[in-house]
Protein backbone atom coordinates (compact mmCIF):
# COMPACT_ATOMS: atom_id res chain seq x y z
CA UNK A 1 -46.88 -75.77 -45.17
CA UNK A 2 -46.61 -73.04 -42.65
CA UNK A 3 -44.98 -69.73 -43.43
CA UNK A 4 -43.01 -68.38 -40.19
CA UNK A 5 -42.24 -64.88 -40.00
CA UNK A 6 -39.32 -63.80 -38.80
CA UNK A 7 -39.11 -60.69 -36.69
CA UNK A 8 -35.84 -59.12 -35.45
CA UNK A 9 -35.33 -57.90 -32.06
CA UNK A 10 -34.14 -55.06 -29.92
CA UNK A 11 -32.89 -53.74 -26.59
CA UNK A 12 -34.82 -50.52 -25.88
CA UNK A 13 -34.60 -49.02 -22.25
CA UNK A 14 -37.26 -47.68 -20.65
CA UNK A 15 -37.98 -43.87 -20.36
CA UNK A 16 -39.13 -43.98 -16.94
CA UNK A 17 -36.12 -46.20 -14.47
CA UNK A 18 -33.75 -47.15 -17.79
CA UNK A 19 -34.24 -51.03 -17.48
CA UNK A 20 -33.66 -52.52 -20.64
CA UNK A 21 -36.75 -54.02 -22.41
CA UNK A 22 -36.92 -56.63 -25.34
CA UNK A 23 -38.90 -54.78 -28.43
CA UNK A 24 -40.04 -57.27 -31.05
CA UNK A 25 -39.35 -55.13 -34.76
CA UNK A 26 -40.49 -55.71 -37.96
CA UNK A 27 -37.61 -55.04 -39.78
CA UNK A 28 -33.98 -54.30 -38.60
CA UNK A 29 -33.66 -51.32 -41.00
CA UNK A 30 -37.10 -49.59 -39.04
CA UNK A 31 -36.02 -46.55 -36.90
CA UNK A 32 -37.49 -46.64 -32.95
CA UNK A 33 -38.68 -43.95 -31.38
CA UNK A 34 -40.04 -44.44 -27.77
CA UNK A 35 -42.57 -42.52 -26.42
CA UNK A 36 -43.97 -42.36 -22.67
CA UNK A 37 -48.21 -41.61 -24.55
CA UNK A 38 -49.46 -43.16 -27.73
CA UNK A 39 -49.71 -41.03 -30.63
CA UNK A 40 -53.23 -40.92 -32.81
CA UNK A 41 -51.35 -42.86 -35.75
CA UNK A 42 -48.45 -45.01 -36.63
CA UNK A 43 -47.04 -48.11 -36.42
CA UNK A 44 -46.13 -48.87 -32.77
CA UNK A 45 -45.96 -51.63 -30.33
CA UNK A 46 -46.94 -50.89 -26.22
CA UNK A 47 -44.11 -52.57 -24.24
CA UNK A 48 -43.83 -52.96 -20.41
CA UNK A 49 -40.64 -53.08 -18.61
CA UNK A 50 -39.92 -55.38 -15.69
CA UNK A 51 -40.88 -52.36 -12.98
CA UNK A 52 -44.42 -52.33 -14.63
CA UNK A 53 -43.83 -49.21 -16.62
CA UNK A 54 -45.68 -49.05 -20.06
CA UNK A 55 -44.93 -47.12 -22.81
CA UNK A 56 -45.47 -47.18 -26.64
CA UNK A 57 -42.30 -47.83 -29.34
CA UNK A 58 -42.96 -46.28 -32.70
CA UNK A 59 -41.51 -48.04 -35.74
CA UNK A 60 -40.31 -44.58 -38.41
């Protein structure tokens, strides 16, 4: 049998034109803190918006 984990969502807009972006989270309770460079450590994610901005989300 197959475990499945589930993974909550969020609407996170992006620091560059403010289009809202679809985050995958790893918990619903996790704090987000979006950054326009990546950091040397932490749990993060690198999302790109539909204008082809990238920039990292931190989960705190």
């Amino acid at each position: 049998m197959a475990i499945t984990q589930r993974r909550e969502t969020a609407a996170i807009p992006c620091p560059y034109c403010e289009q809202e972006t679809a985050v995958s989270v790893p918990d619903g309770d996790v704090e987000l803190e979006v950054r326009r460079s990546v950091a040397l450590y932490g749990d993060h994610t690198t999302v790109e918006c539909p204008a082809d901005h990238r920039f990292w989300v931190y989960f705190c």
